[in-house]
N, C-alpha and C. Protein backbone atom coordinates (compact mmCIF):
# COMPACT_ATOMS: atom_id res chain seq x y z
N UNK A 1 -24.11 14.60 53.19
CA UNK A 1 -23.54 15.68 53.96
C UNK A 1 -22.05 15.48 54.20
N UNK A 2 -21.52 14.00 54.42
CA UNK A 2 -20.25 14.07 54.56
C UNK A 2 -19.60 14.14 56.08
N UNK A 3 -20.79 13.86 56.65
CA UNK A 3 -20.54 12.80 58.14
C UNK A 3 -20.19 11.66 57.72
N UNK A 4 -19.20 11.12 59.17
CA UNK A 4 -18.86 9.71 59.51
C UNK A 4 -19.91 8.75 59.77
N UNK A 5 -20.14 7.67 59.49
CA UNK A 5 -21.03 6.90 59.87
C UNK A 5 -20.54 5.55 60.46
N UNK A 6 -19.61 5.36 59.79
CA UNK A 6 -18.44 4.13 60.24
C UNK A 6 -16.78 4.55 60.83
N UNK A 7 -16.43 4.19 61.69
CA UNK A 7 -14.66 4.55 61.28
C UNK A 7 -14.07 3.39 61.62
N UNK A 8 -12.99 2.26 60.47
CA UNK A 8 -12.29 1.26 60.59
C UNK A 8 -11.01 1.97 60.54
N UNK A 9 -10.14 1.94 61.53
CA UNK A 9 -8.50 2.03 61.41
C UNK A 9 -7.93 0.78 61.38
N UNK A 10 -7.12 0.44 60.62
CA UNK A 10 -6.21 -0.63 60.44
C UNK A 10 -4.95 -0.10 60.16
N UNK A 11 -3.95 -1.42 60.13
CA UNK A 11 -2.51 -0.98 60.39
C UNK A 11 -2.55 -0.46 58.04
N UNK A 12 -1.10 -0.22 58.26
CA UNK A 12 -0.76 0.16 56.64
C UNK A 12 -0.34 -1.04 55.83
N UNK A 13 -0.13 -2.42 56.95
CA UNK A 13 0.29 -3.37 56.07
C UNK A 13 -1.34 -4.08 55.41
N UNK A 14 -2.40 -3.88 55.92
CA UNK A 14 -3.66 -4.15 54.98
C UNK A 14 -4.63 -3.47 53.85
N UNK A 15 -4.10 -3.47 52.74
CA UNK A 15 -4.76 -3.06 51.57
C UNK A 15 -6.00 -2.04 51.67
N UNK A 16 -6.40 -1.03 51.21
CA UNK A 16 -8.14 -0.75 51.11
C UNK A 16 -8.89 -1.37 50.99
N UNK A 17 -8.62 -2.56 49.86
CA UNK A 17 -9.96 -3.17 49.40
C UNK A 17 -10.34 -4.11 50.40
N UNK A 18 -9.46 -4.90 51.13
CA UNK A 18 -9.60 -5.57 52.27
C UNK A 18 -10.29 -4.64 53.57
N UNK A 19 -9.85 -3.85 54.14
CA UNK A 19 -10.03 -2.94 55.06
C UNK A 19 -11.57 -2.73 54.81
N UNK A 20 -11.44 -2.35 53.62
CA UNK A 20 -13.26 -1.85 53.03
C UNK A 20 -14.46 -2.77 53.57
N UNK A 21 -14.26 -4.16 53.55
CA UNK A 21 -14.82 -4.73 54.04
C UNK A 21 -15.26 -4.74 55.29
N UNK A 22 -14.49 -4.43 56.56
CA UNK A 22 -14.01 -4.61 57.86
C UNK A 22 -15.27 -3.16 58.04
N UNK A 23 -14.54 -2.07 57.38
CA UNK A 23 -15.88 -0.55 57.45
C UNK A 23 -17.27 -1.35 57.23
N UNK A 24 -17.56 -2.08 55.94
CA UNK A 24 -18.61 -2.08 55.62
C UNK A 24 -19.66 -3.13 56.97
N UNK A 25 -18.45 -4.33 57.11
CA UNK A 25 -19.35 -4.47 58.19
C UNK A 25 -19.61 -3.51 59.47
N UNK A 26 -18.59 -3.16 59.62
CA UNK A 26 -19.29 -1.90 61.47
C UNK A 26 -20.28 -1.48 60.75
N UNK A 27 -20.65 -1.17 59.56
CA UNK A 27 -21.78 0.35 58.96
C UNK A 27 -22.78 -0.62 59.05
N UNK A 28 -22.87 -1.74 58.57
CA UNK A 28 -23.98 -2.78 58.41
C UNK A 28 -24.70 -3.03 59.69
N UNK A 29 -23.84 -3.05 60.88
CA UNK A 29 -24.20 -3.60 62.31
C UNK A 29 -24.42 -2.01 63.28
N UNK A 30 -24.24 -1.08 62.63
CA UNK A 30 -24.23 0.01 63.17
C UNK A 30 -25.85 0.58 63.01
N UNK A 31 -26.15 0.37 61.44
CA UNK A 31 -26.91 1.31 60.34
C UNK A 31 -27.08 0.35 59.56
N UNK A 32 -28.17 -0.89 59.91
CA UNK A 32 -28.54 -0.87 58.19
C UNK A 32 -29.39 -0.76 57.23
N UNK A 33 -29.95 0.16 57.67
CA UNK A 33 -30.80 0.77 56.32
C UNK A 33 -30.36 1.89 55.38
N UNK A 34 -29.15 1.57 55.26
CA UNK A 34 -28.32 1.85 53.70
C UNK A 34 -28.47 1.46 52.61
N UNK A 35 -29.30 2.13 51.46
CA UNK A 35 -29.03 1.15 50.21
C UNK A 35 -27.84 1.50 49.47
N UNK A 36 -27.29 2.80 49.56
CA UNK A 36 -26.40 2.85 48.49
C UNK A 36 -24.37 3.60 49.14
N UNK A 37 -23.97 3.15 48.61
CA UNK A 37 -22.53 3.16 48.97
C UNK A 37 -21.28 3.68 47.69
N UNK A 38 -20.96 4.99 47.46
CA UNK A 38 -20.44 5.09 46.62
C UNK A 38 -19.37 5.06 46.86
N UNK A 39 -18.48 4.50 46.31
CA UNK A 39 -16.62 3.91 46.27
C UNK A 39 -15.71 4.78 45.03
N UNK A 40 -14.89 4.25 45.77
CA UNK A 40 -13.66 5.69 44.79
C UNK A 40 -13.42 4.14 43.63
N UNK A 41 -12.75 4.47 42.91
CA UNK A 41 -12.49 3.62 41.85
C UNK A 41 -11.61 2.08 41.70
N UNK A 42 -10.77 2.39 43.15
CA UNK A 42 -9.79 1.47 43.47
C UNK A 42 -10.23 0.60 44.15
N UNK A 43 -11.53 0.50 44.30
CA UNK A 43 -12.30 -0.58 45.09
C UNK A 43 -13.42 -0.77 44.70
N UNK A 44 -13.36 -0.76 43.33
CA UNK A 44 -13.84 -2.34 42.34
C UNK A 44 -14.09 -3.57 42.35
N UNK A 45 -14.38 -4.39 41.88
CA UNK A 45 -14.00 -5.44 41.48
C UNK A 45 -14.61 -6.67 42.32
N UNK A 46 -14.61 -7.46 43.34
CA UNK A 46 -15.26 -8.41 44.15
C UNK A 46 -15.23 -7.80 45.25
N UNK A 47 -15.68 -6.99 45.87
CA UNK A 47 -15.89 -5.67 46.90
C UNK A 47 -17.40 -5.69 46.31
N UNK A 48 -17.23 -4.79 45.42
CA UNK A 48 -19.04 -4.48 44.62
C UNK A 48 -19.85 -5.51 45.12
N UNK A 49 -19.81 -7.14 44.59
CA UNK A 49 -20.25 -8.21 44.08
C UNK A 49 -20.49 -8.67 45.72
N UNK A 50 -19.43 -8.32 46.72
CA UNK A 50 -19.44 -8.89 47.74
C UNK A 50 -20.61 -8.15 48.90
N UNK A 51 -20.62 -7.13 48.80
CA UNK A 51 -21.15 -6.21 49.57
C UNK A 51 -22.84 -6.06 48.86
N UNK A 52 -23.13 -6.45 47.76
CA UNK A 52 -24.29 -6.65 47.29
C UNK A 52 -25.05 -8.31 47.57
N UNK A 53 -23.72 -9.17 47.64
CA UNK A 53 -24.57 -10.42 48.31
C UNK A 53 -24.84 -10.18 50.08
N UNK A 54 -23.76 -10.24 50.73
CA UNK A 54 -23.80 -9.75 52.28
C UNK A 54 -25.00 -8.92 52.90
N UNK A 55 -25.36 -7.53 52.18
CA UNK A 55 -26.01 -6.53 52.99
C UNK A 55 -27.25 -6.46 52.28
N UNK A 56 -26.96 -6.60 50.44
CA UNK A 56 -27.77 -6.33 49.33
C UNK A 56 -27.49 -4.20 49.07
N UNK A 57 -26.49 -4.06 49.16
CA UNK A 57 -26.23 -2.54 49.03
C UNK A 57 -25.64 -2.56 47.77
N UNK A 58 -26.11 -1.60 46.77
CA UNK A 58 -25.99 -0.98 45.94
C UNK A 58 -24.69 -0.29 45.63
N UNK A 59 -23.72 -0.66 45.36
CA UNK A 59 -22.15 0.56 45.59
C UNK A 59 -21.56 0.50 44.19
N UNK A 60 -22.02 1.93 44.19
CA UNK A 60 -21.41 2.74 42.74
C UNK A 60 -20.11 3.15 42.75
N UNK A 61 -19.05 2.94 41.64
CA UNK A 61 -17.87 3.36 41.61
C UNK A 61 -17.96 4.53 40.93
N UNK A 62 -17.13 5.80 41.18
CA UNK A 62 -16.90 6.96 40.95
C UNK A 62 -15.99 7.31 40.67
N UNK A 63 -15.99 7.32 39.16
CA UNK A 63 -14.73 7.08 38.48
C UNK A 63 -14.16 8.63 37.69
N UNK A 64 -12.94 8.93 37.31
CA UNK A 64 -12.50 9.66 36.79
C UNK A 64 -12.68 9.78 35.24
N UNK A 65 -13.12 11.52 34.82
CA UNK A 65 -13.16 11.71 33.27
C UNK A 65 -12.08 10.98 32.65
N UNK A 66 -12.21 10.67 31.77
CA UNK A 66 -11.01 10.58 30.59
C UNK A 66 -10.38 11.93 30.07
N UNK A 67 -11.33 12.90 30.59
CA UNK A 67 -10.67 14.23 29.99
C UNK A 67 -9.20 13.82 30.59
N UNK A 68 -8.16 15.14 29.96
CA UNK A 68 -7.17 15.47 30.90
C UNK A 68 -6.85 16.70 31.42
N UNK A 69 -8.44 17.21 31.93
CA UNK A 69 -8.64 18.59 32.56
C UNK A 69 -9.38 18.33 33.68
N UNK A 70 -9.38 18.72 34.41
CA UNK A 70 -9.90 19.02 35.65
C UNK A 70 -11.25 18.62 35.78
N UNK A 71 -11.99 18.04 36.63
CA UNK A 71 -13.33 17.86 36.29
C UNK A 71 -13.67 17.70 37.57
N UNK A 72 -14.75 18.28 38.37
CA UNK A 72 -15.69 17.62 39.68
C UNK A 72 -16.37 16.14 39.49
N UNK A 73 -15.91 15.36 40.58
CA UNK A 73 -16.30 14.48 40.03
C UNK A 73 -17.63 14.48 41.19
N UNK A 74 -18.94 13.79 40.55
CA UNK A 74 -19.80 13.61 41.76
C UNK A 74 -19.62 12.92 42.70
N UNK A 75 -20.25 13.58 43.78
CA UNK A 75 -20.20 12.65 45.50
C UNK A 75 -18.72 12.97 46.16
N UNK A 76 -17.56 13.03 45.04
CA UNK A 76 -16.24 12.99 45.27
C UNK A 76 -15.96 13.42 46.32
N UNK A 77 -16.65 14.77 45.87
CA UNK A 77 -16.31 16.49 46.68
C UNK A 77 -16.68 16.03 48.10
N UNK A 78 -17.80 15.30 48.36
CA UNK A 78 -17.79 14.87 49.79
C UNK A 78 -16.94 14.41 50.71
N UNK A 79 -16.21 13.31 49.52
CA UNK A 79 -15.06 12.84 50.67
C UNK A 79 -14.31 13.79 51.12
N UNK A 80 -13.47 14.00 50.04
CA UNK A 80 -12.73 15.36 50.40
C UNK A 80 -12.65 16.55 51.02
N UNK A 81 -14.05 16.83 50.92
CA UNK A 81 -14.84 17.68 51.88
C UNK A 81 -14.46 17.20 53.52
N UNK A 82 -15.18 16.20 53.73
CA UNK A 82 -14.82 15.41 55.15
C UNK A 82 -12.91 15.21 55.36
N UNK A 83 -12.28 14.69 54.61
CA UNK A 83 -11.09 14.64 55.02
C UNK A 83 -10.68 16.05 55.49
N UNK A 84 -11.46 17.62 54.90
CA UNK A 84 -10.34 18.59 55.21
C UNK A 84 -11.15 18.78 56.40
N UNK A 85 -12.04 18.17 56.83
CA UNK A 85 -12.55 19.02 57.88
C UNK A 85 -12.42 18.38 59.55
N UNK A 86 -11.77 17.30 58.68
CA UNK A 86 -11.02 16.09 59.61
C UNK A 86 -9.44 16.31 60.05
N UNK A 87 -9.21 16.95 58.86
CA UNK A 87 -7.36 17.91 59.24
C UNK A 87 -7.65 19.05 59.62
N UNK A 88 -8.55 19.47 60.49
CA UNK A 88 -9.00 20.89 60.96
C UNK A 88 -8.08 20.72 62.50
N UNK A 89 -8.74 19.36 62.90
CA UNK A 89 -8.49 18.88 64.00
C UNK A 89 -6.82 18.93 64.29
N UNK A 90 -6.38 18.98 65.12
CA UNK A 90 -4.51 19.12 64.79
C UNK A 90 -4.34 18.23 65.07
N UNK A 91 -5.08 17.44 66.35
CA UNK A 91 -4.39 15.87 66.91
C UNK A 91 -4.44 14.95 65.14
N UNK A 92 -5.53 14.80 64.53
CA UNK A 92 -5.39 14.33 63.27
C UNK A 92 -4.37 14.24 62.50
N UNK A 93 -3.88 15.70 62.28
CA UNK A 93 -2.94 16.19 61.73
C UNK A 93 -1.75 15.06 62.31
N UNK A 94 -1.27 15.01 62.85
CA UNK A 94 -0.12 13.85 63.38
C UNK A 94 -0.71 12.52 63.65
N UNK A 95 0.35 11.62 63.87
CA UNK A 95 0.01 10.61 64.13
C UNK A 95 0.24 10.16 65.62
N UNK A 96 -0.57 10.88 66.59
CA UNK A 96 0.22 10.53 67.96
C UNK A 96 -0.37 9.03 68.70
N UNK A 97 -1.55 9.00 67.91
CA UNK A 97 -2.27 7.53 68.64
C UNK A 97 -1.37 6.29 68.70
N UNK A 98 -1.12 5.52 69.98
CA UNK A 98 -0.76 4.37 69.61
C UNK A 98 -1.22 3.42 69.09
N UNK A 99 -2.47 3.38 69.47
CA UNK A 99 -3.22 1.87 68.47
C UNK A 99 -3.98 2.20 67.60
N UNK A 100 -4.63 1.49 66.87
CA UNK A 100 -5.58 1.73 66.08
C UNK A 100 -7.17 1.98 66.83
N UNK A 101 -7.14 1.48 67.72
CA UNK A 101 -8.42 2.09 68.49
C UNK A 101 -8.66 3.41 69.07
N UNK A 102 -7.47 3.92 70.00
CA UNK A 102 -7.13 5.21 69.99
C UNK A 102 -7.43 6.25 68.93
N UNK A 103 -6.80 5.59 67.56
CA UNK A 103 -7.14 6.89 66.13
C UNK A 103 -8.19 6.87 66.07
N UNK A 104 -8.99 5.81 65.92
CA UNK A 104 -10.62 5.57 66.39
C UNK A 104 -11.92 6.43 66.66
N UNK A 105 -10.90 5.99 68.09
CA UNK A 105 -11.71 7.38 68.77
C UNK A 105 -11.52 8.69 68.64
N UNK A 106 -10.18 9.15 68.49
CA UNK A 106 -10.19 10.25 68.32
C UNK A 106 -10.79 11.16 66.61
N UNK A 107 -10.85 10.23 65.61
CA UNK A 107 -11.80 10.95 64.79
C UNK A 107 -13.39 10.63 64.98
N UNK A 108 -13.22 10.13 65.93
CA UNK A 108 -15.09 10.31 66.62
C UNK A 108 -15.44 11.58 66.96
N UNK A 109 -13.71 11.79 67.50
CA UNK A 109 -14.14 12.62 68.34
C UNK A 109 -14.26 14.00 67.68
N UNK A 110 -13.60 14.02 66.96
CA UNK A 110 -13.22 15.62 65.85
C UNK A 110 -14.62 15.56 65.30
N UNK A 111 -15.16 14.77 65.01
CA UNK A 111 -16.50 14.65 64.00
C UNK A 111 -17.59 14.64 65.11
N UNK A 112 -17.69 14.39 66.18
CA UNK A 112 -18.78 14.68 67.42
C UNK A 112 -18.29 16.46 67.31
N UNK A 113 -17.73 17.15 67.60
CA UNK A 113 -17.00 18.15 67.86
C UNK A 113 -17.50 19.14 66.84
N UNK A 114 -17.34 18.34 65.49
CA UNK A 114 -17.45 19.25 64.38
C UNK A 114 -19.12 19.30 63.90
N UNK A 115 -20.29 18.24 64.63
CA UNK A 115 -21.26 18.02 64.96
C UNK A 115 -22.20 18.80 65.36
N UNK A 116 -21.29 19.38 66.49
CA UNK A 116 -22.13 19.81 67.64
C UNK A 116 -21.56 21.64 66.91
N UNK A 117 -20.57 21.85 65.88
CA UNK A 117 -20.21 23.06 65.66
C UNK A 117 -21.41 23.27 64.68
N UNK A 118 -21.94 22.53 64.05
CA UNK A 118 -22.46 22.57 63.03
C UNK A 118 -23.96 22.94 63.50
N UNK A 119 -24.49 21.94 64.32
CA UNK A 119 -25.66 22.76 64.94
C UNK A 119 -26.30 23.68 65.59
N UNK A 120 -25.02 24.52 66.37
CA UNK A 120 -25.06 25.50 67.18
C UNK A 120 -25.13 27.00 66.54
């Protein structure tokens, strides 16, 4: 569906693939009866290997055609899906949080919000 299940904010001086980890544990200690975890392409490599010894989760990379036309990629559309519905929110839209816990919460909060729009 393209709900939040985890949210890690970190500063910009730490990588994705690092960070990724930091998500995967909150999701693990949050939720874990996850088997499967699909990843964008840039987080490859000893991420996969790592997150399959740790939890035993399954995480497929979702990679781009070789075409050089346009293509849906599967699951993709989800993220993307969630990011626009995450810039719906305006506080999002800027960066007014001071810490990283603050941003935190506040896309809890857009996604509780957008939750409760969804069921009503």
């Amino acid at each position: 569906m393209g709900f939040l299940l985890a949210v890690v904010v970190h500063s910009a001086g730490i990588q994705d693939r690092v960070g990724a980890r930091a998500v995967l544990i909150r999701l693990f200690a949050l939720l874990n009866t996850v088997q499967a975890v699909f990843v964008d392409g840039g987080y490859s490599g000893k991420l996969i290997d790592w997150s399959y010894d740790m939890f035993g989760w399954l995480v497929t990379v979702v990679k781009r055609t070789e075409a050089h036309r346009f293509a849906v990629l599967p699951k993709r559309w989800i993220v993307e899906r969630t990011f626009a519905w995450l810039t719906n929110s305006r506080r999002l839209v800027r960066d007014y949080e001071v810490s990283p816990k603050q941003a935190e919460a506040m896309i809890k909060v857009a996604m509780i919000h957008l939750l409760l729009k969804r069921l009503a």
